[in-house]
N, C-alpha and C. Protein backbone atom coordinates (compact mmCIF):
# COMPACT_ATOMS: atom_id res chain seq x y z
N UNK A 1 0.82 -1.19 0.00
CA UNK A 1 0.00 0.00 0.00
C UNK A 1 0.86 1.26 0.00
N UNK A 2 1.97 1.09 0.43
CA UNK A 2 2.70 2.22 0.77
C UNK A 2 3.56 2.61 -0.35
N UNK A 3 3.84 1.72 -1.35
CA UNK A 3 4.23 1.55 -2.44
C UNK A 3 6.22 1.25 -2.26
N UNK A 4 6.58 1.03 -1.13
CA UNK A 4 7.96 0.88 -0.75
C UNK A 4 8.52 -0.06 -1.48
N UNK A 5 7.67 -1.38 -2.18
CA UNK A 5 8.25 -2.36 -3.09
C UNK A 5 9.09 -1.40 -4.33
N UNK A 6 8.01 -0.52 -5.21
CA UNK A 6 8.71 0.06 -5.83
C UNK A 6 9.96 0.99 -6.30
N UNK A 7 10.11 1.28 -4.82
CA UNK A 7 11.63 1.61 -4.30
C UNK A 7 12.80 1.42 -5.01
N UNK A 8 12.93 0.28 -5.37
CA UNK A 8 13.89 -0.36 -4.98
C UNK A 8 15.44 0.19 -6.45
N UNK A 9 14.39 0.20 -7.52
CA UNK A 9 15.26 0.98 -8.70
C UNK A 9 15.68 2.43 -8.20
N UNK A 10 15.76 2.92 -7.47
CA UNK A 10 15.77 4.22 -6.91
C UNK A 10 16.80 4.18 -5.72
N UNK A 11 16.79 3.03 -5.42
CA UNK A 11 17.82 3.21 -3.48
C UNK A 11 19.13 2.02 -3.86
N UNK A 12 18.89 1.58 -5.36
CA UNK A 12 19.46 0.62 -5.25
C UNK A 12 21.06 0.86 -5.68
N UNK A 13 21.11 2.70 -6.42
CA UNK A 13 22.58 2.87 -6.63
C UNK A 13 23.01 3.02 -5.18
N UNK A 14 22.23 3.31 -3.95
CA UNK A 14 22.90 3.94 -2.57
C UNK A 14 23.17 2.67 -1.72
N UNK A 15 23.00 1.92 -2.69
CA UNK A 15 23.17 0.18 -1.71
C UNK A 15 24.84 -0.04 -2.73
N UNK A 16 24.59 0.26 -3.83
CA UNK A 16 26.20 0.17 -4.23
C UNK A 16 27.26 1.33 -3.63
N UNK A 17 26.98 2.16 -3.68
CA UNK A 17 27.61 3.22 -2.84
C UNK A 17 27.77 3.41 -1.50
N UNK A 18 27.06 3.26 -0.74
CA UNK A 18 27.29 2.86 0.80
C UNK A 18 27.36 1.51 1.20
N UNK A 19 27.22 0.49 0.50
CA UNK A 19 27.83 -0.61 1.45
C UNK A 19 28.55 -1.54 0.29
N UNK A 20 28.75 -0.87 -0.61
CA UNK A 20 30.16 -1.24 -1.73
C UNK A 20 29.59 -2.97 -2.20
N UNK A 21 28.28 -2.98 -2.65
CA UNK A 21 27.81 -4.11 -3.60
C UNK A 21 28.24 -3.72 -5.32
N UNK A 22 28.57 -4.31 -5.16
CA UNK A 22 28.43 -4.90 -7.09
C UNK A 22 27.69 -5.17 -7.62
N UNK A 23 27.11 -4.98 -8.92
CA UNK A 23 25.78 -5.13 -9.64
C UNK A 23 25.48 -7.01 -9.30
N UNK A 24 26.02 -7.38 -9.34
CA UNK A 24 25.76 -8.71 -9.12
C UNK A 24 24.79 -9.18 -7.44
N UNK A 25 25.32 -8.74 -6.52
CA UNK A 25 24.99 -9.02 -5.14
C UNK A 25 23.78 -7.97 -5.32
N UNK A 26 23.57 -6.30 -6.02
CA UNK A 26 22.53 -5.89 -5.80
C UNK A 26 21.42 -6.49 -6.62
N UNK A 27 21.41 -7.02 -8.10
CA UNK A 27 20.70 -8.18 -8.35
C UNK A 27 20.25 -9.05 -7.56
N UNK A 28 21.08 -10.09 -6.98
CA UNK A 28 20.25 -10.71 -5.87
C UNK A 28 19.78 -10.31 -4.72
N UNK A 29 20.08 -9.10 -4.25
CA UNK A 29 19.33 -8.74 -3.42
C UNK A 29 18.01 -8.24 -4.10
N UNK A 30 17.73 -8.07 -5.30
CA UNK A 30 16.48 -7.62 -5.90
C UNK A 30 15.81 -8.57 -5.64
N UNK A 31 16.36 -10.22 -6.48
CA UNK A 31 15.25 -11.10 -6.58
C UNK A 31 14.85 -11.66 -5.56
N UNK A 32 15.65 -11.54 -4.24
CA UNK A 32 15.18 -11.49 -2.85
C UNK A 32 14.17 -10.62 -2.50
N UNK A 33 14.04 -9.30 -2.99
CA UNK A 33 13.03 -8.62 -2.60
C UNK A 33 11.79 -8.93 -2.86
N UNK A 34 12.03 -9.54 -4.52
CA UNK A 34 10.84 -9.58 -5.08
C UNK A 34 10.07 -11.29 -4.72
N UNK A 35 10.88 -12.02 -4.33
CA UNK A 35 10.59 -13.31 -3.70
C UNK A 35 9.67 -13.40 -2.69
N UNK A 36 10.16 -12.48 -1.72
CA UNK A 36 9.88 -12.14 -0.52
C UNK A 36 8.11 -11.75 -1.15
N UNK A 37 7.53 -10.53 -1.66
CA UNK A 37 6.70 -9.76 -2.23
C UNK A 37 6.21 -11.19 -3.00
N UNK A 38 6.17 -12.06 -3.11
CA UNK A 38 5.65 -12.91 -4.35
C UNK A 38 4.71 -14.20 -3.53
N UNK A 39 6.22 -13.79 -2.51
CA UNK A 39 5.25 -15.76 -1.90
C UNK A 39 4.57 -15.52 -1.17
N UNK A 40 4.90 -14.17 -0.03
CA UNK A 40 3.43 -13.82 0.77
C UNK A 40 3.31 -14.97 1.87
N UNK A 41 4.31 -15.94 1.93
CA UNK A 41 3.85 -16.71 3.56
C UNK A 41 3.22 -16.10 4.53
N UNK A 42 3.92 -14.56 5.33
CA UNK A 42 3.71 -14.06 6.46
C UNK A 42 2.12 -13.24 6.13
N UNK A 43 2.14 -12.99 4.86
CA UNK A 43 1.04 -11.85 4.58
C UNK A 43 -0.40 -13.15 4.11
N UNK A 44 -0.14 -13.94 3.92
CA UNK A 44 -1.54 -14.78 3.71
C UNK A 44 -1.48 -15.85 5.47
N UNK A 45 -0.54 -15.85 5.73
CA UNK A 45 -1.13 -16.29 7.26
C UNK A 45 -1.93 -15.23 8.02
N UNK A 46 -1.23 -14.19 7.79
CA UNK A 46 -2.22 -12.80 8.44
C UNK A 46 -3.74 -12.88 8.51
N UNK A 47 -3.72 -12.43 7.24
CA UNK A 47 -4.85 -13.09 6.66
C UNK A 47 -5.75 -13.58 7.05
N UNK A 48 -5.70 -15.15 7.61
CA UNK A 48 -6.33 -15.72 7.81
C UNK A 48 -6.73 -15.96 9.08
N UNK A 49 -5.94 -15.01 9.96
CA UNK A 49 -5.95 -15.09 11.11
C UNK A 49 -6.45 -13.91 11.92
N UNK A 50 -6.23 -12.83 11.49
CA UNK A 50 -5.94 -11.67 11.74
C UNK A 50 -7.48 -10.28 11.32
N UNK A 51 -7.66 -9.54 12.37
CA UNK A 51 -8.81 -8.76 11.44
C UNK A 51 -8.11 -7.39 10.07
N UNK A 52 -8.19 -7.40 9.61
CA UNK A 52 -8.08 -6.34 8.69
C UNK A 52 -6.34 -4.92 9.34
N UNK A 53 -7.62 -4.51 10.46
CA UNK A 53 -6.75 -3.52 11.21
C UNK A 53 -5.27 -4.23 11.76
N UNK A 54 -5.23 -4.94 11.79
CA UNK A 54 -4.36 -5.73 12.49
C UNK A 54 -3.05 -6.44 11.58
N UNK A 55 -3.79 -6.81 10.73
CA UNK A 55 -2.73 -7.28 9.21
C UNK A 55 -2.33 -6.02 8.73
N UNK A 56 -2.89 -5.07 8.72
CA UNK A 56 -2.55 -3.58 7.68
C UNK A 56 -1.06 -3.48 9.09
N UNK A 57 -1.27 -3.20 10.14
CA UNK A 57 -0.37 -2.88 11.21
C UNK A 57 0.80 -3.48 11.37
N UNK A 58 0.40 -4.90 10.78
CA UNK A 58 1.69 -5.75 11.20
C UNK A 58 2.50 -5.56 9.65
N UNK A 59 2.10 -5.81 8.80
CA UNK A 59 2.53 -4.67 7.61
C UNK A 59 3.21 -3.41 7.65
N UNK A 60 3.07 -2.52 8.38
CA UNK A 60 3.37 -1.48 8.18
C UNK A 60 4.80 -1.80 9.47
N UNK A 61 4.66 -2.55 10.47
CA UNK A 61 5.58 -2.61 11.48
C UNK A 61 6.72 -3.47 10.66
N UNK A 62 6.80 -4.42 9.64
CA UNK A 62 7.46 -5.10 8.65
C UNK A 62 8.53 -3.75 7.94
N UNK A 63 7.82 -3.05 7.75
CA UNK A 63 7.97 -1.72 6.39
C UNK A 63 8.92 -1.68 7.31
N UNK A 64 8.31 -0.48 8.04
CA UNK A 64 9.02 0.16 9.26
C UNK A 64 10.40 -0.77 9.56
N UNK A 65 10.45 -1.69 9.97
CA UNK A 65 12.14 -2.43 10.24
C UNK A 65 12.61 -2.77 9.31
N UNK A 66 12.22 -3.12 8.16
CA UNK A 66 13.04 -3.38 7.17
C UNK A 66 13.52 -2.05 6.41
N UNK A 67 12.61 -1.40 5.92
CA UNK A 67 13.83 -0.21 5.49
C UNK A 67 13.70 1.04 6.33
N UNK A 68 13.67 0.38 7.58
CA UNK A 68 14.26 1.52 8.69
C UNK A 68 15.89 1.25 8.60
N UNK A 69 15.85 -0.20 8.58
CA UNK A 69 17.33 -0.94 8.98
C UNK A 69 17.67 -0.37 8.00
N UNK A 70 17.45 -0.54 7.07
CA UNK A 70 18.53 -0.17 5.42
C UNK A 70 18.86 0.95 5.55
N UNK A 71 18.03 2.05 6.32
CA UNK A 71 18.54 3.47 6.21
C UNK A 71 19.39 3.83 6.94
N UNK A 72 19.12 3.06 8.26
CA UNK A 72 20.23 3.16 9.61
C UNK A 72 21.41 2.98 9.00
N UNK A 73 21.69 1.56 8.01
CA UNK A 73 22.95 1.41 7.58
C UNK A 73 23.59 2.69 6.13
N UNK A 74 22.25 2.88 5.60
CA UNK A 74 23.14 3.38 4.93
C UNK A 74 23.60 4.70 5.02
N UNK A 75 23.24 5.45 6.18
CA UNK A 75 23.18 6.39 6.82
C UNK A 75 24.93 6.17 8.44
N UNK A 76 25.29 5.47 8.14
CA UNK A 76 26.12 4.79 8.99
C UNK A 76 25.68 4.83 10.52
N UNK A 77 24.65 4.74 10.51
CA UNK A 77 24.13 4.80 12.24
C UNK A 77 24.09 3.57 12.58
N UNK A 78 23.92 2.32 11.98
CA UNK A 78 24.05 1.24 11.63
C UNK A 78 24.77 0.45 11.69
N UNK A 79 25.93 -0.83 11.76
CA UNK A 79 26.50 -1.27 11.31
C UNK A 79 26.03 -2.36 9.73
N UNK A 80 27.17 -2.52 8.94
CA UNK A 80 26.61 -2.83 7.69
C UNK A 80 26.51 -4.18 7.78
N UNK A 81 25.51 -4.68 7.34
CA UNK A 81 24.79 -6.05 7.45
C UNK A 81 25.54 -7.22 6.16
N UNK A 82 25.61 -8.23 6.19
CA UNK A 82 26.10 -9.07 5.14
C UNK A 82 24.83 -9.42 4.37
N UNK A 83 25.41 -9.79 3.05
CA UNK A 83 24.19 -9.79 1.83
C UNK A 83 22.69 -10.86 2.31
N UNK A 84 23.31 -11.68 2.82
CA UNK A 84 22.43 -12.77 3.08
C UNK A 84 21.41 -11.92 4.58
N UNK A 85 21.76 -11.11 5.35
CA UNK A 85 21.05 -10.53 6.30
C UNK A 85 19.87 -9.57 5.41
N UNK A 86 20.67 -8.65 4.75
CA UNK A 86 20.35 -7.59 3.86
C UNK A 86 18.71 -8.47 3.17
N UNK A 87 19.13 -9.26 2.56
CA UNK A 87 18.09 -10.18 1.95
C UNK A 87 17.02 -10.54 2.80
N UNK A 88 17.34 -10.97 4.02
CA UNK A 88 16.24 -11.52 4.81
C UNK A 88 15.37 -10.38 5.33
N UNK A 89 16.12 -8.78 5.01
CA UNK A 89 14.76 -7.84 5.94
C UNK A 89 14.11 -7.32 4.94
């Protein structure tokens, strides 16, 4: 909803520039992103469990740490995460 998936062509030269990836590692960190966005485990358990208000929240608390973290790091407030971490938020 927030549209943060689409991001990612946009933040993705400051992921080569602040934490010194190579087109290669920022590639896979794409198709990680988009993996993540595709299979929906956490977001269709919600779902089914969850009222409306409550899935939108836990969503937005997801957003919120995942590219809170990315900014912390790339902002050096952070320490810099290895690719395989990077991938998992």
């Amino acid at each position: 909803m927030a549209g943060a998936g689409y991001l990612f062509g946009a933040i993705s030269p400051v992921f080569k520039d602040a934490l010194g990836y190579n087109q290669r590692q920022v590639a896979a960190l794409a198709v990680a992103k988009n993996l993540g966005g595709y299979v929906g485990a956490v977001a269709g358990t919600l779902s089914a469990t969850l009222p409306p208000w409550a899935m939108l929240l836990a969503g937005a608390a997801q957003n919120l740490v995942g590219y809170g973290w990315l900014w912390l790091i790339v902002t050096n407030r952070a320490p810099a995460l290895p690719l395989s971490m990077v991938s998992f938020s």
